[in-house]
Protein backbone atom coordinates (compact mmCIF):
# COMPACT_ATOMS: atom_id res chain seq x y z
CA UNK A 1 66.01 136.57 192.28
CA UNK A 2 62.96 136.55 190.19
CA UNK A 3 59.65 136.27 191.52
CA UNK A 4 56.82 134.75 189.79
CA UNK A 5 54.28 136.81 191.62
CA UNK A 6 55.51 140.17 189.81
CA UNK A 7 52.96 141.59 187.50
CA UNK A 8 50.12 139.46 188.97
CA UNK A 9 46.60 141.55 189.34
CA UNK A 10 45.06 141.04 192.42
CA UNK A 11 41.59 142.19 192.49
CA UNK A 12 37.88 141.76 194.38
CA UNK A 13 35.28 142.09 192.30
CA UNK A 14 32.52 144.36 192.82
CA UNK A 15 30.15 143.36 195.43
CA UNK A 16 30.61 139.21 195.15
CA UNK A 17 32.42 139.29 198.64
CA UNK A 18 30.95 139.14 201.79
CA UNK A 19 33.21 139.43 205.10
CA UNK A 20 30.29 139.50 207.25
CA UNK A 21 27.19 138.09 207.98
CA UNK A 22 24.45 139.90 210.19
CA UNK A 23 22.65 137.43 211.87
CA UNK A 24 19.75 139.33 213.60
CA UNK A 25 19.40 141.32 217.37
CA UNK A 26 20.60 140.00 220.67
CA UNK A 27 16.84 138.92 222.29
CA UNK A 28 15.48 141.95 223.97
CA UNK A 29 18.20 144.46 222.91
CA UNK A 30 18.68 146.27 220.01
CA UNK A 31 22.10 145.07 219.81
CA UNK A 32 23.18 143.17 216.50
CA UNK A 33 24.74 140.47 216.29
CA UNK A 34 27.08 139.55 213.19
CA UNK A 35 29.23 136.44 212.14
CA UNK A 36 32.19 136.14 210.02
CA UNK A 37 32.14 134.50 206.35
CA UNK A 38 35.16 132.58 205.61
CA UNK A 39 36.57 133.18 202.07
CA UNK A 40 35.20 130.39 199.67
CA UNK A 41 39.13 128.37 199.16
CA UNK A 42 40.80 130.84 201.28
CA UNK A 43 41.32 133.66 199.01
CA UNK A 44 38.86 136.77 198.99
CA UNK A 45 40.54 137.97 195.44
CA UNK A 46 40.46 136.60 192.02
CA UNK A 47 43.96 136.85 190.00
CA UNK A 48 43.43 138.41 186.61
CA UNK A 49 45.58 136.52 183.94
CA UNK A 50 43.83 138.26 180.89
CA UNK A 51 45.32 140.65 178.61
CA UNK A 52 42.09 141.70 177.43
CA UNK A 53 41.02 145.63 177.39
CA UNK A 54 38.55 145.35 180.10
CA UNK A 55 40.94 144.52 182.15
CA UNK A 56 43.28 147.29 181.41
CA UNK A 57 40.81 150.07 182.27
CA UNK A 58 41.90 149.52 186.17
CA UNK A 59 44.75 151.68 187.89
CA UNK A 60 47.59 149.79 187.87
CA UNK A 61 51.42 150.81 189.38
CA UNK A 62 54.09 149.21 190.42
CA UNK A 63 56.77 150.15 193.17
CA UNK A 64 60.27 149.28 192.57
CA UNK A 65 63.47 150.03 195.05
CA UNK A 66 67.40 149.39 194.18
CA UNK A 67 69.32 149.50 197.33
CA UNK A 68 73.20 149.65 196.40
CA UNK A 69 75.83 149.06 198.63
CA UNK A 70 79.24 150.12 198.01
């Protein structure tokens, strides 16, 4: 019933990821043309493990529902 994922911090930082990739004009139009840019080991996010007050400066909430049935 526990998860192990609870209370993990998820988190991109600030302008080290790239989604997309634009790759110039279509010849003779002014129509771009882009490609996509795989995340480097499949994972666009870092996971923050620290305690440490830099950290804790970021909005943070959590969401919790009890569903009883009696």
């Amino acid at each position: 019933m526990l998860n192990r994922e609870r209370g993990r911090q998820y988190f991109a930082s600030f302008n080290t990821f790239q989604l997309m990739s634009f790759r110039g004009y279509q010849t003779g139009t002014t129509v771009p043309t882009y490609s996509f840019v795989p995340p480097a080991n499949n994972a666009p996010y870092t996971v923050s493990t620290s305690t440490a007050p830099s950290f804790s400066a970021r909005w943070v909430s959590q969401v919790g529902l009890r569903i009883s049935f009696n």
